[in-house]
Protein backbone atom coordinates (compact mmCIF):
# COMPACT_ATOMS: atom_id res chain seq x y z
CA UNK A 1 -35.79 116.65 -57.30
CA UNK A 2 -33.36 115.93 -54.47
CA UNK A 3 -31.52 117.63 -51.23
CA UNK A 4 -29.18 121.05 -51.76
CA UNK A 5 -27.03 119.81 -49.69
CA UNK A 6 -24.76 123.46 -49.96
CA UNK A 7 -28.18 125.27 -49.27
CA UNK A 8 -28.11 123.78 -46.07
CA UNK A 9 -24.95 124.12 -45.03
CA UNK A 10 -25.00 128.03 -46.10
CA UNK A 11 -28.00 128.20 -44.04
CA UNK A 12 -26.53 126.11 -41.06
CA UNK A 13 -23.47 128.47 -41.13
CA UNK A 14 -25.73 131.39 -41.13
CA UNK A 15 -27.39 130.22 -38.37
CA UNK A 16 -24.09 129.41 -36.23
CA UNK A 17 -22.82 133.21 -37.28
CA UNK A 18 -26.19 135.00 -35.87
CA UNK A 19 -26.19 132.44 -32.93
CA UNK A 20 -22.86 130.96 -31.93
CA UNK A 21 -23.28 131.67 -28.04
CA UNK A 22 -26.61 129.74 -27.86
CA UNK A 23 -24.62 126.59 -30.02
CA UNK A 24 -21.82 127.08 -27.10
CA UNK A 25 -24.43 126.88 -24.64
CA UNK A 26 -25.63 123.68 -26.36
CA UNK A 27 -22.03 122.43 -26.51
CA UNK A 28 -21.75 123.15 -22.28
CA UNK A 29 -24.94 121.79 -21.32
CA UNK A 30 -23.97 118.39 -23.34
CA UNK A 31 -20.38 118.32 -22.24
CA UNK A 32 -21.75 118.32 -18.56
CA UNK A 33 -24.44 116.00 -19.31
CA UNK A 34 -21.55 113.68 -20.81
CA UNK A 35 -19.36 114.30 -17.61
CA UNK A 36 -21.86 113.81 -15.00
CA UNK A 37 -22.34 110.15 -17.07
CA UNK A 38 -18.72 109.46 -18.31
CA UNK A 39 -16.83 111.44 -15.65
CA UNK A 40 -13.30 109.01 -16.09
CA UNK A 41 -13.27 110.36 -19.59
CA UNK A 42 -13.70 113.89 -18.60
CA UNK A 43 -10.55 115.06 -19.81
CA UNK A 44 -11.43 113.62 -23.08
CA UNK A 45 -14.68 115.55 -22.67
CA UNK A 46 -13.33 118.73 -22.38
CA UNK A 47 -11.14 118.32 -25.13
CA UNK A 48 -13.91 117.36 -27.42
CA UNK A 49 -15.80 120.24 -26.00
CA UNK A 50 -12.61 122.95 -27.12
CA UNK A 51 -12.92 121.79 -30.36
CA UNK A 52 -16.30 121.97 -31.14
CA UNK A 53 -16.29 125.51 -29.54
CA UNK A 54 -13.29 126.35 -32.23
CA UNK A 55 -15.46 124.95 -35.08
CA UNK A 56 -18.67 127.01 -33.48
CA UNK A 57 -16.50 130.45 -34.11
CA UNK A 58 -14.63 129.67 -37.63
CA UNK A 59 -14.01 132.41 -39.27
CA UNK A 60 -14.48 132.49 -43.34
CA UNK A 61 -11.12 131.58 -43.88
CA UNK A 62 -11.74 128.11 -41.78
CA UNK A 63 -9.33 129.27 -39.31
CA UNK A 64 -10.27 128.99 -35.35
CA UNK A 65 -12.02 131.63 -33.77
CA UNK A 66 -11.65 133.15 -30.65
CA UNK A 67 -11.44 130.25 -28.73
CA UNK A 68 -7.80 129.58 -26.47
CA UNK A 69 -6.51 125.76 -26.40
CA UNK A 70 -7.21 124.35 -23.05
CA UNK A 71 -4.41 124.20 -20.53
């Protein structure tokens, strides 16, 4: 008896697909709870922010979603 491991990550995936814009909500509220506490790294932040946004809308192929690369 142990942990599927790939049953949970199907099911986490699932999850993300019917609710990405709640997990980018998540992502906002932390990355302003992070700058309003580490606001010299915001830059850093933000980037870190981008990216976890990009993972958020993979498509199957593993290939970034939807998201454009900050500026």
């Amino acid at each position: 008896m142990g942990i599927n491991f790939d049953d949970m990550k199907n099911k986490a995936k699932d999850a993300l697909g019917q609710h990405s814009d709640k997990a980018e909500q998540g992502v906002d509220k932390a990355s302003e709870a992070a700058k309003s506490r580490f606001g010299e790294h915001s830059d850093k932040i933000d980037s870190a922010t981008e990216k976890a946004k990009g993972f958020i809308n993979r498509d199957e192929g593993g290939e970034g979603g939807q998201q454009q690369p900050p500026q």
